[in-house]
C-alpha atoms as a PDB file:
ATOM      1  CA  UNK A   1     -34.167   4.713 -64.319  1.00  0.00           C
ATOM      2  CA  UNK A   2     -36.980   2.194 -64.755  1.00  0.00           C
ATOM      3  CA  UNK A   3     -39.787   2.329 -67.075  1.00  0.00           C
ATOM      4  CA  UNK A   4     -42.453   3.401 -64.341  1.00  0.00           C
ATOM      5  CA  UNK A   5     -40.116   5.731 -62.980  1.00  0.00           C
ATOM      6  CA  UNK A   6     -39.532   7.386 -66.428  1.00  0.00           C
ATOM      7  CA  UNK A   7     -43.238   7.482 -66.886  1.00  0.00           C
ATOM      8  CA  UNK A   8     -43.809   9.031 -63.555  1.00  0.00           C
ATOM      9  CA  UNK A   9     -41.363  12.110 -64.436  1.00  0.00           C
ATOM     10  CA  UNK A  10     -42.897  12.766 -68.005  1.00  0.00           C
ATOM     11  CA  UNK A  11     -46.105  12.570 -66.096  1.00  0.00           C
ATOM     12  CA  UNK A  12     -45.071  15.045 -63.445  1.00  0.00           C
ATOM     13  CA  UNK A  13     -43.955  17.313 -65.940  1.00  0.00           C
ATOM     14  CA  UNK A  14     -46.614  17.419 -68.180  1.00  0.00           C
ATOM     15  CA  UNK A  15     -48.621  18.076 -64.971  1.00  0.00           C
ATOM     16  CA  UNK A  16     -46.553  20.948 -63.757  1.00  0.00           C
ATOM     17  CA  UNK A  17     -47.130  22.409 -67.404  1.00  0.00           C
ATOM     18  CA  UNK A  18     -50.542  22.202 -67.300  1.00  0.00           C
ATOM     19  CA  UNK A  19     -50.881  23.895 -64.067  1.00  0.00           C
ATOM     20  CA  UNK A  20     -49.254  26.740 -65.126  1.00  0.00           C
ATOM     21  CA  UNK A  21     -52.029  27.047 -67.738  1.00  0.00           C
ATOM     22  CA  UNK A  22     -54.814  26.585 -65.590  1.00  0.00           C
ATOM     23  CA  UNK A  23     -56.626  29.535 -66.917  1.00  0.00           C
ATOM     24  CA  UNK A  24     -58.831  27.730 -69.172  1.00  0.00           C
ATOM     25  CA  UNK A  25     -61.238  24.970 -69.069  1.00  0.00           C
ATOM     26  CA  UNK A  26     -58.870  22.804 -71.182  1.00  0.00           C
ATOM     27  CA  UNK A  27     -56.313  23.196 -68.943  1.00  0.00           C
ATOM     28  CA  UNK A  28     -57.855  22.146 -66.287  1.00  0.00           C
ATOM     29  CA  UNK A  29     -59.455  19.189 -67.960  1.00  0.00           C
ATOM     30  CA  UNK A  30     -55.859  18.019 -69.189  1.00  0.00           C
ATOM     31  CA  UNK A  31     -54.567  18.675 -65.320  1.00  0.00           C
ATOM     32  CA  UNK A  32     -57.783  16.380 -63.782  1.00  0.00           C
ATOM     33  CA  UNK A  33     -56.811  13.487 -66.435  1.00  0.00           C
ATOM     34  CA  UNK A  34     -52.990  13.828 -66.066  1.00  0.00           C
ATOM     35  CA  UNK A  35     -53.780  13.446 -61.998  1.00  0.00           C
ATOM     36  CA  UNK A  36     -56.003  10.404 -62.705  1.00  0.00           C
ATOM     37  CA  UNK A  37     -53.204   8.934 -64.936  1.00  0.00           C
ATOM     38  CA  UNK A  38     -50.594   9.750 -62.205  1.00  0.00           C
ATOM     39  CA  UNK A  39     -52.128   8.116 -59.799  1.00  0.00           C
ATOM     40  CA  UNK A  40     -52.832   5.230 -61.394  1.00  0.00           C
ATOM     41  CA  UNK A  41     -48.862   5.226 -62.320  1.00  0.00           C
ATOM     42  CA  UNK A  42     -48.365   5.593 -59.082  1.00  0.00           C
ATOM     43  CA  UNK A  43     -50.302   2.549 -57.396  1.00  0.00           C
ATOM     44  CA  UNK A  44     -48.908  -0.075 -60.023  1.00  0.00           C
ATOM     45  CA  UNK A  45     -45.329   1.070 -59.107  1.00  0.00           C
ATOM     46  CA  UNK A  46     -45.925   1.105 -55.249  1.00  0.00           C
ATOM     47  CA  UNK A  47     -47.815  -2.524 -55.483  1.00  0.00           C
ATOM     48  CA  UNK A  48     -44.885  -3.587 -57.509  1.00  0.00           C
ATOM     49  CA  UNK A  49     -42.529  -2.242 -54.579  1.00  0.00           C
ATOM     50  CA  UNK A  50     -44.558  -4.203 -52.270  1.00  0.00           C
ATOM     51  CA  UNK A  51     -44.323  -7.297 -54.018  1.00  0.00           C
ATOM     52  CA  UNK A  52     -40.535  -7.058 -54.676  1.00  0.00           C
ATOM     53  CA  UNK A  53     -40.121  -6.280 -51.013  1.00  0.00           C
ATOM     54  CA  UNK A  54     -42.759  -9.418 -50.059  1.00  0.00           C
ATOM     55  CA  UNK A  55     -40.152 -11.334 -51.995  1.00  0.00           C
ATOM     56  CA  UNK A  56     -37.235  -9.793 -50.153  1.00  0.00           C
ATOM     57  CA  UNK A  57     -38.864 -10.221 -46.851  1.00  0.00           C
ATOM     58  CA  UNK A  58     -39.647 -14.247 -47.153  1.00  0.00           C
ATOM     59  CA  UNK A  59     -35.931 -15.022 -48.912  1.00  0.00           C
ATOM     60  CA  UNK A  60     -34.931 -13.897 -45.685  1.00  0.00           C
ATOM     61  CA  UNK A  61     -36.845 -15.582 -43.270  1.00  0.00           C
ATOM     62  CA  UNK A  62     -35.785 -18.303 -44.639  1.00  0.00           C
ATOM     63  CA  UNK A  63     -38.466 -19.110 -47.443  1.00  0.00           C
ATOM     64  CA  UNK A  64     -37.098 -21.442 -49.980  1.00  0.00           C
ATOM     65  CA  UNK A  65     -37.990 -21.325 -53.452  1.00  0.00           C
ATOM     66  CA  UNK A  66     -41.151 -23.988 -53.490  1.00  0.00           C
ATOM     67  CA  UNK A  67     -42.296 -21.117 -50.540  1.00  0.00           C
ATOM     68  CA  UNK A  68     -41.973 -17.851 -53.054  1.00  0.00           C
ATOM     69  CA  UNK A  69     -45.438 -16.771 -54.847  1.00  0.00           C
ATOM     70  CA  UNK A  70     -47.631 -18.864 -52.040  1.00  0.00           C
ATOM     71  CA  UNK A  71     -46.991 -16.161 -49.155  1.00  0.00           C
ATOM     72  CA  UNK A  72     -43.785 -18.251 -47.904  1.00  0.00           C
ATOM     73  CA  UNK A  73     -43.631 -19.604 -43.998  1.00  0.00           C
ATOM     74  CA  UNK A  74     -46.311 -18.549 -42.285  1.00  0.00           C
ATOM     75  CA  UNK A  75     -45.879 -17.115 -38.492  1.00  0.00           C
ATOM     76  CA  UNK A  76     -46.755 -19.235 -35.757  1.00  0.00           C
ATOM     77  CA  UNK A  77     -49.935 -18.917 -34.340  1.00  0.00           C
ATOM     78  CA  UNK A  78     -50.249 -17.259 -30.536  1.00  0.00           C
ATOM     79  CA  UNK A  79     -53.077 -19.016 -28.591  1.00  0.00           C
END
């Protein structure tokens, strides 16, 4: 398991915990902020998933390696 995927569980579960506690004010404070932080979590490791599949997608349209990092081959143009 990778490091953002690691950080996502111990997120999630701190987040289930603190639901179970909503009964106070503190609880629910520490359930807003863990939902803030797992979002945040969450939208760096599905714009890294992009990327890598970005990557992916122009090896295999047959990018080469001067291509990777500027978009690779762009599609032709219809007029």
């Amino acid at each position: 398991m990778s490091r953002g995927h690691t950080e996502i569980a111990e997120l999630t579960r701190r987040m289930r915990s603190s639901l179970e506690e909503v009964g106070d004010s503190e609880a629910r404070r520490r359930a807003a902020r863990l939902a803030i932080e797992l979002y945040a979590v969450l939208r760096l490791r599905f714009t890294q998933e992009e990327e890598n599949f970005h990557v992916l997608a122009d090896v295999d349209a047959g990018a080469g390696p001067e291509d990777l990092g500027r978009g690779g081959p762009q599609p032709p143009t219809s007029a």
